[in-house]
Protein backbone atom coordinates (compact mmCIF):
# COMPACT_ATOMS: atom_id res chain seq x y z
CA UNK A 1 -7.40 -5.99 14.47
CA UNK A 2 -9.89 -3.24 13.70
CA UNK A 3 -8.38 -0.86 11.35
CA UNK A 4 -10.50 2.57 9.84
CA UNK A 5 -9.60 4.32 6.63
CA UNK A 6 -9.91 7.64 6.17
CA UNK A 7 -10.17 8.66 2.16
CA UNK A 8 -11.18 11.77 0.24
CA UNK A 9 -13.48 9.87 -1.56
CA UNK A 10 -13.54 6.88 -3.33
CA UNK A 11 -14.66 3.75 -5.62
CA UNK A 12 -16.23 3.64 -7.73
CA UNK A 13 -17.00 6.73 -8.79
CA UNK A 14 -13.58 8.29 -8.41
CA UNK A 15 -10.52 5.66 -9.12
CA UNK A 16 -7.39 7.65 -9.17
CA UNK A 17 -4.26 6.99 -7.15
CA UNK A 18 -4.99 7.40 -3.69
CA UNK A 19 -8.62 5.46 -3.92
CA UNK A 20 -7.24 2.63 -5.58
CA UNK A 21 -4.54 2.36 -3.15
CA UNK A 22 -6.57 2.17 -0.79
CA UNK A 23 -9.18 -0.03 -1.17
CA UNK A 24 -6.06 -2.46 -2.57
CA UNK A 25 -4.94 -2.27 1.33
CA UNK A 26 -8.55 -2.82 2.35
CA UNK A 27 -9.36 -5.74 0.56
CA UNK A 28 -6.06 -7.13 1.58
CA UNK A 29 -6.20 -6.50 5.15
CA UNK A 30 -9.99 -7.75 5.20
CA UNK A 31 -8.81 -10.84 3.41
CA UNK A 32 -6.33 -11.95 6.48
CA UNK A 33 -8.97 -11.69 8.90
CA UNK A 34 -8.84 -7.97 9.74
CA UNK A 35 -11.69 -6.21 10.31
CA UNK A 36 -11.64 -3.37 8.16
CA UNK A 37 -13.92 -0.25 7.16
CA UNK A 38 -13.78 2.77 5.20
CA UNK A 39 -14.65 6.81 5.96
CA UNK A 40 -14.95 8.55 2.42
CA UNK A 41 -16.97 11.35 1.03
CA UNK A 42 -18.87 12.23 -1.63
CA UNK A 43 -20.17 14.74 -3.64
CA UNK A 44 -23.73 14.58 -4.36
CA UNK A 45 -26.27 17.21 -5.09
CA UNK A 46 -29.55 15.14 -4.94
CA UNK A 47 -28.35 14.93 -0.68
CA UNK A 48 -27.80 17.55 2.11
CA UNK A 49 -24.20 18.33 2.83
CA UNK A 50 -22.86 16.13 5.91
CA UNK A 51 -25.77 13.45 5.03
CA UNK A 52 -23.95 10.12 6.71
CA UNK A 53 -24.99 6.48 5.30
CA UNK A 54 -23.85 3.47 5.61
CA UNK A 55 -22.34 1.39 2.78
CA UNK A 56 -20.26 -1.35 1.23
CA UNK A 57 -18.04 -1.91 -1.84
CA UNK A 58 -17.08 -5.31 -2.70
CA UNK A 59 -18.05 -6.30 0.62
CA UNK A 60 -16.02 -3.90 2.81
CA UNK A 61 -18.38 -1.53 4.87
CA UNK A 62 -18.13 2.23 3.73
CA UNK A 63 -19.32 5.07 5.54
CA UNK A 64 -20.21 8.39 3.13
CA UNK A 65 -20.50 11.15 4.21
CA UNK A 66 -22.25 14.07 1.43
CA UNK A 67 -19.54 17.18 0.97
CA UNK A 68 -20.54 18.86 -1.78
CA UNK A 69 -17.29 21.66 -1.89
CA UNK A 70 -19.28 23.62 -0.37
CA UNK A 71 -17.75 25.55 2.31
CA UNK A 72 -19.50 27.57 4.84
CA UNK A 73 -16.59 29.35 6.21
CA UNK A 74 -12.69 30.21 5.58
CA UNK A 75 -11.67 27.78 8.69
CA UNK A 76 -13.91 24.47 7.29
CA UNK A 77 -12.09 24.10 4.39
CA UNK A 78 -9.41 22.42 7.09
CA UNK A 79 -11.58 22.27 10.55
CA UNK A 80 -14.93 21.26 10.44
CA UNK A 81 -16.72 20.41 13.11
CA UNK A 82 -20.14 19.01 11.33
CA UNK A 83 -17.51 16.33 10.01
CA UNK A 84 -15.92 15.68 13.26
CA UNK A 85 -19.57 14.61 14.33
CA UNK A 86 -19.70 12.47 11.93
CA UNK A 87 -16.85 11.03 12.48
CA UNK A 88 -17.62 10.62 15.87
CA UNK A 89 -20.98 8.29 14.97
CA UNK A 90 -18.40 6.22 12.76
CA UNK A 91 -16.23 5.71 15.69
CA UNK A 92 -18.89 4.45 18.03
CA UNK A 93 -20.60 2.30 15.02
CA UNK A 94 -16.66 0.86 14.26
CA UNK A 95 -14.65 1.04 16.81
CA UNK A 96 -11.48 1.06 15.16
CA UNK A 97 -8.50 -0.16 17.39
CA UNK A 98 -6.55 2.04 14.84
CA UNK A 99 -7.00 4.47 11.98
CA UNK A 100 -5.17 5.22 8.83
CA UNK A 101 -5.69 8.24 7.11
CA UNK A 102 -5.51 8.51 3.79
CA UNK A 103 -6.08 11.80 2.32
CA UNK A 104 -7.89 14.39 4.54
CA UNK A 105 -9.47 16.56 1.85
CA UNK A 106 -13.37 17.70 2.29
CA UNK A 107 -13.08 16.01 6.01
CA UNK A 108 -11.00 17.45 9.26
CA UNK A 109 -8.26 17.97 10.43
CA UNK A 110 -9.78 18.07 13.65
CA UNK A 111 -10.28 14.32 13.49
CA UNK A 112 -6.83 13.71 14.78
CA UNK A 113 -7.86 15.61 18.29
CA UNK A 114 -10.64 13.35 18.37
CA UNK A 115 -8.67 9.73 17.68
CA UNK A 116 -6.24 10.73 20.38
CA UNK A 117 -8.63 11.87 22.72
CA UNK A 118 -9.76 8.02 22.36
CA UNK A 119 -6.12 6.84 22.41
CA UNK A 120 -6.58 5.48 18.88
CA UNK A 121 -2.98 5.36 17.15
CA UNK A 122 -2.88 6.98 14.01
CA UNK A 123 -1.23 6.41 10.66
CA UNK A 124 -1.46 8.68 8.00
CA UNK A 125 0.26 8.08 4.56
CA UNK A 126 1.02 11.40 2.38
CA UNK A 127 -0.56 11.00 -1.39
CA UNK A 128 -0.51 14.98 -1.81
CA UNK A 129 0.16 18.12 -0.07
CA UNK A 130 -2.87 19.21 1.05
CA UNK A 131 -1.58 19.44 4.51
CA UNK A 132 0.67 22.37 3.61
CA UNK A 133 -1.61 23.85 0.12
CA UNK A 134 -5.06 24.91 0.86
CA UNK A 135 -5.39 25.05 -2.98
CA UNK A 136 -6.56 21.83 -3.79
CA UNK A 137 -3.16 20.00 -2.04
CA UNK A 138 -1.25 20.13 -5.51
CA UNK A 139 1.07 23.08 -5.07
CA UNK A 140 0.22 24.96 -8.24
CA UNK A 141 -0.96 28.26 -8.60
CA UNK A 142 -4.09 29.77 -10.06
CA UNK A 143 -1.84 30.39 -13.15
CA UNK A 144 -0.53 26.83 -13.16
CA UNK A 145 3.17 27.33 -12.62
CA UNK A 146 4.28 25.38 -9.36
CA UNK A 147 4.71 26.62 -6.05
CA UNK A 148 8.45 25.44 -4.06
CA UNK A 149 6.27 25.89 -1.00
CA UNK A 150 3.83 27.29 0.98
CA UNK A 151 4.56 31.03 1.92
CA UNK A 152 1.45 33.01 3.49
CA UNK A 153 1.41 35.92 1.80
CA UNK A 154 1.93 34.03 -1.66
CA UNK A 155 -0.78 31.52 -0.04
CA UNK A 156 -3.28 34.08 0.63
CA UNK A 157 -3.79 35.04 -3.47
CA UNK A 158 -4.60 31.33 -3.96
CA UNK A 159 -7.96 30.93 -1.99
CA UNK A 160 -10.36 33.08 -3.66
CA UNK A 161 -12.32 30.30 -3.95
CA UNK A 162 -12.75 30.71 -0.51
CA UNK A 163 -15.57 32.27 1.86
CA UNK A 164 -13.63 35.60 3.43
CA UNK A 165 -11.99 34.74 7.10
CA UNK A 166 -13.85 37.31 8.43
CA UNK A 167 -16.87 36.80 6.62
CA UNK A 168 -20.49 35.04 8.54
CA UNK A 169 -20.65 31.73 7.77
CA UNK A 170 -22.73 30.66 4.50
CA UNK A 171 -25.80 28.80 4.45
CA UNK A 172 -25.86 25.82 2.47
CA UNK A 173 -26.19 25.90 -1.17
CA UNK A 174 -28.93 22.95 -1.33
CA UNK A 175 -29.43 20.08 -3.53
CA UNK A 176 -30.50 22.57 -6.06
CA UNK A 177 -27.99 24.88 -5.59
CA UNK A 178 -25.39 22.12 -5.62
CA UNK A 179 -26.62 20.61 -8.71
CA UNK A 180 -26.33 23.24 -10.64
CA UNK A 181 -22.55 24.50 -9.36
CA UNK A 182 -21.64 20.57 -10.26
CA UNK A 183 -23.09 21.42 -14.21
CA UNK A 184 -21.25 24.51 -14.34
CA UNK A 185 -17.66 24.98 -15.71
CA UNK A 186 -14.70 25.07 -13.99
CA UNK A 187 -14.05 28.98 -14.73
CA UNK A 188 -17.36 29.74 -13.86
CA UNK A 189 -17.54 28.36 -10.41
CA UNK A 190 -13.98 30.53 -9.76
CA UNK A 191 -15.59 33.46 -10.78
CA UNK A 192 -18.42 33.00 -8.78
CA UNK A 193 -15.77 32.84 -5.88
CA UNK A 194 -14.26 35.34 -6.51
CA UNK A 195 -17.71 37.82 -6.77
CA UNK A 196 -18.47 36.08 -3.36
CA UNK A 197 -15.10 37.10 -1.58
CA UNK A 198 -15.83 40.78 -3.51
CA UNK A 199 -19.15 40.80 -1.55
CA UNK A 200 -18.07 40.14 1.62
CA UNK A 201 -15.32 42.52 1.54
CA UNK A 202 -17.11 45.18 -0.09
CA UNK A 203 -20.71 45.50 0.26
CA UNK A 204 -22.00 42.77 3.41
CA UNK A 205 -21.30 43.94 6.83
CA UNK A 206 -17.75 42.91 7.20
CA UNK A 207 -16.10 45.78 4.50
CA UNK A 208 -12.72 46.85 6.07
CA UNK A 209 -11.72 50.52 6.18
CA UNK A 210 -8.27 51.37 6.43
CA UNK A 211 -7.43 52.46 9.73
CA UNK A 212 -5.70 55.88 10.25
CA UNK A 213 -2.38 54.69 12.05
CA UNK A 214 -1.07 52.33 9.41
CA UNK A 215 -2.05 49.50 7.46
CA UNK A 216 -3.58 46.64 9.39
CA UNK A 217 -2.78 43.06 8.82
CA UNK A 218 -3.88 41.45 5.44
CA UNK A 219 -6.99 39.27 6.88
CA UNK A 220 -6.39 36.47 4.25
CA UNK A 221 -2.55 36.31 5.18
CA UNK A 222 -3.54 36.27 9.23
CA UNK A 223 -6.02 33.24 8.30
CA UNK A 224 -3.34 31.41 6.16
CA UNK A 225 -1.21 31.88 9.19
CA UNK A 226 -3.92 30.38 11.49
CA UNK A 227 -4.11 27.86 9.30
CA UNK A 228 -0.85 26.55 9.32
CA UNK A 229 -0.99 26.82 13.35
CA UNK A 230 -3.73 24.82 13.46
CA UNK A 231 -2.84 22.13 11.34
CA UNK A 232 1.25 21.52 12.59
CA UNK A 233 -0.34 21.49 15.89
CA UNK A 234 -2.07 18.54 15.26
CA UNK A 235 -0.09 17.62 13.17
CA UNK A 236 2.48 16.23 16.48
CA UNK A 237 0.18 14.12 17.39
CA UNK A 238 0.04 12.00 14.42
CA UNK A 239 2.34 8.50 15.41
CA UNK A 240 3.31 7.76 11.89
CA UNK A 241 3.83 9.55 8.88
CA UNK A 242 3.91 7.68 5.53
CA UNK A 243 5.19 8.86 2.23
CA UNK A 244 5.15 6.92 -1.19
CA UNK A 245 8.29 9.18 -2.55
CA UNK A 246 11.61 10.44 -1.20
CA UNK A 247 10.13 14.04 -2.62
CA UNK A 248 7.21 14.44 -1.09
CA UNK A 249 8.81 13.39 1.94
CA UNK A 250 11.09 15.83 1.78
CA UNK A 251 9.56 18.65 1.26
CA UNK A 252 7.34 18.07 3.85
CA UNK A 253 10.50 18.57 5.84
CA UNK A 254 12.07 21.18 4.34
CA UNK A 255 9.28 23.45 4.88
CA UNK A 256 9.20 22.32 8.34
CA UNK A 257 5.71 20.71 8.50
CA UNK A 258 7.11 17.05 9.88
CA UNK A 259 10.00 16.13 12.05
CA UNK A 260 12.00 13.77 9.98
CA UNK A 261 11.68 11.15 12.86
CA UNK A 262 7.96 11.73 12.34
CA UNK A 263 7.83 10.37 8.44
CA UNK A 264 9.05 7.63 6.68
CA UNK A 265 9.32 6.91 3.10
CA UNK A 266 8.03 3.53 1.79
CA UNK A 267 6.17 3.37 -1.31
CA UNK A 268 2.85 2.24 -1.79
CA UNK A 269 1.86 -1.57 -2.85
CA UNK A 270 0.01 -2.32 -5.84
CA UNK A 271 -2.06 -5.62 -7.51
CA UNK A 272 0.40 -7.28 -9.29
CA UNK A 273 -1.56 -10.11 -10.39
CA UNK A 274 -3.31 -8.31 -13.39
CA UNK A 275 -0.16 -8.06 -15.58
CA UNK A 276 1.18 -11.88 -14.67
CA UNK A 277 0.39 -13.10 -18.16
CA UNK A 278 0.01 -9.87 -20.70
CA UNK A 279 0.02 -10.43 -24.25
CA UNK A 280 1.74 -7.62 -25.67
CA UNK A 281 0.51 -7.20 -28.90
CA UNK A 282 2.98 -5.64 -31.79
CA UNK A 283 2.81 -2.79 -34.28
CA UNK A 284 5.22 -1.44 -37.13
CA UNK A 285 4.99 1.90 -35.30
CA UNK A 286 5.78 3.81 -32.35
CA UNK A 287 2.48 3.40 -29.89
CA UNK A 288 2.74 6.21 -27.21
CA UNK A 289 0.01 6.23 -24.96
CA UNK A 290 -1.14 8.04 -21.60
CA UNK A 291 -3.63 6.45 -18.86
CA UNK A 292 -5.27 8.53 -16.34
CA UNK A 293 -7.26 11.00 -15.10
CA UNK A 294 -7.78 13.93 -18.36
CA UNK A 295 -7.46 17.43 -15.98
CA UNK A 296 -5.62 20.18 -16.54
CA UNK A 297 -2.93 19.65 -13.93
CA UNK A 298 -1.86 16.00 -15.86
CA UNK A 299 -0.48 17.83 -18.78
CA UNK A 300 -2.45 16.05 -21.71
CA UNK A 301 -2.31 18.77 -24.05
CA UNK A 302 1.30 18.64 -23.97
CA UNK A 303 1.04 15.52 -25.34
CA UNK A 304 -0.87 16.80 -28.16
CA UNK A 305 1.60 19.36 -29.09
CA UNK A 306 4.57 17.15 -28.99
CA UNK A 307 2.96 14.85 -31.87
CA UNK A 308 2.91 17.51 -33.87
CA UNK A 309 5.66 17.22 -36.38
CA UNK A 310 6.03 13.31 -35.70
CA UNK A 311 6.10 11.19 -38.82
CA UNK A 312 2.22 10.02 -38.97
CA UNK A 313 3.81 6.90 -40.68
CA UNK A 314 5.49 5.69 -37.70
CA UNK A 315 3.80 6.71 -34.78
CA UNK A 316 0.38 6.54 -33.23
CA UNK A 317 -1.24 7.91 -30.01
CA UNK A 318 -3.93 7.05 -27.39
CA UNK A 319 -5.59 9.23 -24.81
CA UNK A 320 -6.93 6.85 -22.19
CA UNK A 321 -9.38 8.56 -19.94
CA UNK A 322 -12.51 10.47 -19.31
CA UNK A 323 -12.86 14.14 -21.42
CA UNK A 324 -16.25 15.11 -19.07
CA UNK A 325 -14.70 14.45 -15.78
CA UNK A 326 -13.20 18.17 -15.90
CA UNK A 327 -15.53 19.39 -18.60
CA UNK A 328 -13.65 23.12 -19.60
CA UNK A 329 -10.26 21.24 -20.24
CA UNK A 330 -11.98 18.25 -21.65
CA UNK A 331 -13.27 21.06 -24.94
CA UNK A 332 -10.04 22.44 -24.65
CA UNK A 333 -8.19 19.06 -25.61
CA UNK A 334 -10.70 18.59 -28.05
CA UNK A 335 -10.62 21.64 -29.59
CA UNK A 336 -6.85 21.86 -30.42
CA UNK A 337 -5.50 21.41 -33.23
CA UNK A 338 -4.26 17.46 -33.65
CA UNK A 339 -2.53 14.99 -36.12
CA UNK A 340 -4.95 12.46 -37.13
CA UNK A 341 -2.88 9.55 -35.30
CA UNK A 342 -3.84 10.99 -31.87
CA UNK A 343 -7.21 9.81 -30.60
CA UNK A 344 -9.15 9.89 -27.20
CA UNK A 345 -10.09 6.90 -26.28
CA UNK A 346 -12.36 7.67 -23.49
CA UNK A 347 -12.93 6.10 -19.59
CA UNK A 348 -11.80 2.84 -19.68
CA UNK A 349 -12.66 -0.06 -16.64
CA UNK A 350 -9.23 -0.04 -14.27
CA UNK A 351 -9.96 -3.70 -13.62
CA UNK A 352 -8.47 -4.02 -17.10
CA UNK A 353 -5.74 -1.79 -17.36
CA UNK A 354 -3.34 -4.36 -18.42
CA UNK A 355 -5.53 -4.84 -21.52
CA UNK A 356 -5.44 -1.22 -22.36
CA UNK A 357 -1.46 -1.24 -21.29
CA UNK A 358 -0.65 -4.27 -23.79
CA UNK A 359 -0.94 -2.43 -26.69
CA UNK A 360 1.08 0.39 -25.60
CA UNK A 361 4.95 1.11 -26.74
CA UNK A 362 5.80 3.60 -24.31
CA UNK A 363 3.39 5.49 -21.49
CA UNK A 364 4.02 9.08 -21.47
CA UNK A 365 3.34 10.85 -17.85
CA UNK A 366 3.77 14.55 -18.57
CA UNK A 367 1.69 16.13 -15.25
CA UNK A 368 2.37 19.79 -14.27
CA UNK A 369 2.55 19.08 -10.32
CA UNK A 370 4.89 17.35 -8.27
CA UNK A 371 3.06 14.12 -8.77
CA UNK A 372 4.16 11.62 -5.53
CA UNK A 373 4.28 8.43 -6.31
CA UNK A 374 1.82 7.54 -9.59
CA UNK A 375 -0.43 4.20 -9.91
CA UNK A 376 0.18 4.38 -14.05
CA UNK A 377 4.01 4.56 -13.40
CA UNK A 378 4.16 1.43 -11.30
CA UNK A 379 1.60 0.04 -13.74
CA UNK A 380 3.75 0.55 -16.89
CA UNK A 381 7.08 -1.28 -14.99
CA UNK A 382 4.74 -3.99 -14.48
CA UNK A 383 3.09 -4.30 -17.65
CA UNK A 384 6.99 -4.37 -18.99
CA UNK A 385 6.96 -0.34 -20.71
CA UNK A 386 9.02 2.84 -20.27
CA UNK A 387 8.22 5.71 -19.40
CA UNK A 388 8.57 9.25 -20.88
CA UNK A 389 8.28 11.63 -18.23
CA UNK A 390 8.64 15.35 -16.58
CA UNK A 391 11.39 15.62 -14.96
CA UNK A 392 10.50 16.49 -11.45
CA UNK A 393 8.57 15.32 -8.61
CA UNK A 394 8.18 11.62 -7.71
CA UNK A 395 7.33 10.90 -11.29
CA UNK A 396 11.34 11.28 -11.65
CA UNK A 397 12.38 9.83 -9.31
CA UNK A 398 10.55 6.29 -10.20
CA UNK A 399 11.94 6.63 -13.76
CA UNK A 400 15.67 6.18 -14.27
CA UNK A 401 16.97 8.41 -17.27
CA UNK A 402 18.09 5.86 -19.98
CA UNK A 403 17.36 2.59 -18.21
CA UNK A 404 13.34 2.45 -17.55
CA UNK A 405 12.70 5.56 -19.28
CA UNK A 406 13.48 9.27 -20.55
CA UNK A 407 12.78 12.96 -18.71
CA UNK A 408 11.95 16.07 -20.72
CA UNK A 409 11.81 19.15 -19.12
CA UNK A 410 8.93 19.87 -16.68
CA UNK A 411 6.22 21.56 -18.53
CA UNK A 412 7.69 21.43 -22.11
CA UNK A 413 5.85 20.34 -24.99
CA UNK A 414 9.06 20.72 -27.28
CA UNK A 415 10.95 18.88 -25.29
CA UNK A 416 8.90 16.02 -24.99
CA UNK A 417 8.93 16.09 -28.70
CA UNK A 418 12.49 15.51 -28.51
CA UNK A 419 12.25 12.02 -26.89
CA UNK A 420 9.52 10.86 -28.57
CA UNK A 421 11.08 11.31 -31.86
CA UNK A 422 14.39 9.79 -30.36
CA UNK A 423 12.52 6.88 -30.08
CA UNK A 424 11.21 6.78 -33.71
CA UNK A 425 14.47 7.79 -35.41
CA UNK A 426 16.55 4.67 -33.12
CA UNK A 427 14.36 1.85 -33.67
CA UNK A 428 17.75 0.52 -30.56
CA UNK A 429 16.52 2.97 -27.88
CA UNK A 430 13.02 1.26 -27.49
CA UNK A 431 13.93 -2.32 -26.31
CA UNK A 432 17.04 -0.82 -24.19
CA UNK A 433 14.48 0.85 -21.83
CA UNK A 434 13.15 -2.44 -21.43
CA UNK A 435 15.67 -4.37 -19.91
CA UNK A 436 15.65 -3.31 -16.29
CA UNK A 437 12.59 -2.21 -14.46
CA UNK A 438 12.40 -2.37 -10.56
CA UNK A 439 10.75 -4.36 -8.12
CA UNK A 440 7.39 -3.55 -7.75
CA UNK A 441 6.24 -4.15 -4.46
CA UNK A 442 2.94 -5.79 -4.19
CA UNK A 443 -0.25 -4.95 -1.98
CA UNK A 444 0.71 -8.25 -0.27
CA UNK A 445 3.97 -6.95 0.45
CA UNK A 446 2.86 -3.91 1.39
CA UNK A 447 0.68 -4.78 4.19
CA UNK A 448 2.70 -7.22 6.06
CA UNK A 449 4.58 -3.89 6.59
CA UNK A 450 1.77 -2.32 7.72
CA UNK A 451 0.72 -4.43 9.53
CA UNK A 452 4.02 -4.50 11.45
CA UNK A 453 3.52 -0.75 11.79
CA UNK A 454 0.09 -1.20 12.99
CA UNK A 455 1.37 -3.28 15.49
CA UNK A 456 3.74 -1.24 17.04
CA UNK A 457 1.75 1.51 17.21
CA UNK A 458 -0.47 -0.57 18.87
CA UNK A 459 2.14 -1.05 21.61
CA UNK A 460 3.54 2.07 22.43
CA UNK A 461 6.79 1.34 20.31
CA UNK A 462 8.19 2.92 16.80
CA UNK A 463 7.71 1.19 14.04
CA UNK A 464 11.17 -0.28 12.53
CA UNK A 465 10.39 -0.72 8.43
């Protein structure tokens, strides 16, 4: 079987969740015989935007294609045709019997027209909601706080990051340009949005003037609307929908973007073999610890202020992960004020995250979106730890309250504090989270399922598992 991935981006350069995943499935599927390669993008300033090249990870063949957020107009952040050519030069380079796609972001959803214009079956398994939130697929808004789902008008203050809908199209910022917007912080870039959308609407040739009979439709609501058209359209004739968590899957449903005979919930397979044999090492105190990705939207400072007012006698804390990867937050976290038993510990090599996990107590996962189904999580069971974590989401729903783990209220630094010092002051509670983690399913596992699916798509038929 020929099978093409779609992915946002991926190793090694970016190694969260989704990119791990999979290449795990890749490598799996390449290993039995498959013939297997991989559609990603990349940001990279040094190249023209929509530069394609051909190459390989570990072995597998990847095909890159250069986004480099930039955006020309309102409709590409979704649709975008110079992407759809490329993916038209992978398909006739490939020639994928089926495609799986993996996380849409910076490509098109345009691509799906394209597959089943070829009659190439399509799988496509739901990390995030980027489907239904054209701000960065995570459901939070510019302030942070979480959005229950996507309503237009709500939508429409959300995008200012965005060209105007009615504006021309930009030209491209240039390897220059795009070098410098990759230096510059976070803030900075938003601003610069948001003077961009002022320009368009005020002083380029597209201004608006209120029309005499009444107010006329809110252009940026009317695009958000067009954008939801667009997408659910296409979104029919996608055969399989795949989503690591019960959550995800149903809101997804419950805001009426997939038929629930359309989407099926089966969680996502991971490489077991790393934690077969860890040595746990052992400390007189309390060793919390959190693994990941350091951004804004995974809650690390809250971590930070819950170890305030823990006894430094009994408790320590490491920050595993990269400070420069989102550079603003990054000075934030290391600005704030700290006990002297919390340290960052800096990027660490995934390929030995069951080193880094063996001298952890308990793994705290305190993000501020509806996280789906997290790698660390799974991770943690495996590597024998609980889990402290928010109380929402799919994060949640892996964790049982009191069995493989505690929930503290989403967002709530105080509250976190609670369980951690519950598990100083009952030197009991610790090994009772132990006893009972779940099955984690394996990449193995995991794609003799999909390869059943694969199969049946192949064939006309719906898949059963």
């Amino acid at each position: 079987m020929n099978i093409l991935l779609v992915v946002h981006q991926f190793l090694p350069r970016h190694a969260a969740g989704t990119e791990i995943y999979s290449f795990y499935l890749g490598r799996e599927l390449a290993r039995r015989g498959h013939e297997v390669s991989f559609y990603v993008t990349e940001f990279d300033g040094d190249r023209p935007q929509y530069e394609l090249k051909k190459k390989s990870y570990e072995g597998l063949p990847v095909w890159e294609a250069v986004h480099n957020h930039h955006f020309p107009t309102f409709e590409s952040h979704y649709k975008d045709e110079k992407q759809e050519e490329n993916l038209l030069r992978v398909l006739e380079e490939t020639r994928p019997d089926i495609v799986h796609l993996e996380h849409l972001h910076f490509h098109s959803i345009g691509y799906i027209d394209l597959l089943k214009e070829r009659g190439i079956p399509i799988a496509y398994t739901l990390h995030e909601y980027i489907l239904m939130c054209p701000r960065h697929g995570q459901l939070l808004k510019p302030d942070s706080t979480v959005c229950e789902g996507p309503v237009p008008s709500e939508c429409a203050k959300c995008v200012d990051f965005l060209p105007p809908p009615d504006a021309k199209a930009l030209p491209p910022v240039g390897a220059a340009g795009s070098a410098v917007k990759k230096k510059l912080p976070g803030g900075v870039v938003s601003v610069l949005g948001r003077i961009r959308r002022w320009f368009h609407g005020a002083g380029g040739a597209t201004a608006t003037v209120e029309p005499e009979a009444g107010p006329s439709p809110d252009p940026w609501v009317v695009a958000i609307e067009k954008r939801r058209e667009e997408i659910q359209k296409r979104l029919k004739k996608v055969d399989l929908f795949i989503s690591p968590s019960a959550f995800l899957r149903d809101k997804f449903i419950e805001n009426g973007w997939i038929a629930p005979t359309k989407i099926i919930h089966s969680d996502n397979g991971f490489e077991v073999s790393p934690f077969a044999h860890v040595q746990r090492t052992k400390s007189d105190k309390l060793r919390i610890g959190f693994v990941g990705t350091i951004a804004p939207y995974k809650g690390v400072h809250l971590i930070v202020e819950a170890c305030r007012g823990l006894d430094p006698s009994k408790v320590e804390c490491k920050i595993h992960g990269d400070l420069d990867t989102f550079p603003d937050y990054g000075a934030q976290l290391r600005e704030m004020e700290k006990p002297d038993f919390v340290s960052f510990e800096g990027r660490f090599d995934n390929s030995k995250i069951a080193d880094v996990l063996a001298s952890i107590d308990v793994l705290v996962v305190p993000s501020l979106w509806f996280e789906n189904s997290p790698l660390t999580i799974h991770e943690a069971f495996l590597a024998g730890i609980p889990v402290i974590t928010a109380d929402r989401g799919g994060m949640a729903e892996l964790v049982e309250e009191g069995k493989t783990g505690m929930h503290f209220r989403f967002g709530d630094a105080q509250d976190l504090r609670r369980c951690l010092r519950a598990l100083v002051e009952d030197e009991s509670l610790l090994p009772s989270l132990c006893r009972a983690f779940p099955h984690i399913k394996s990449i193995e596992e995991d794609t003799d399922l999909m390869l059943e699916r694969y199969q049946a798509l192949l064939a006309g038929e719906r898949p059963r598992c």
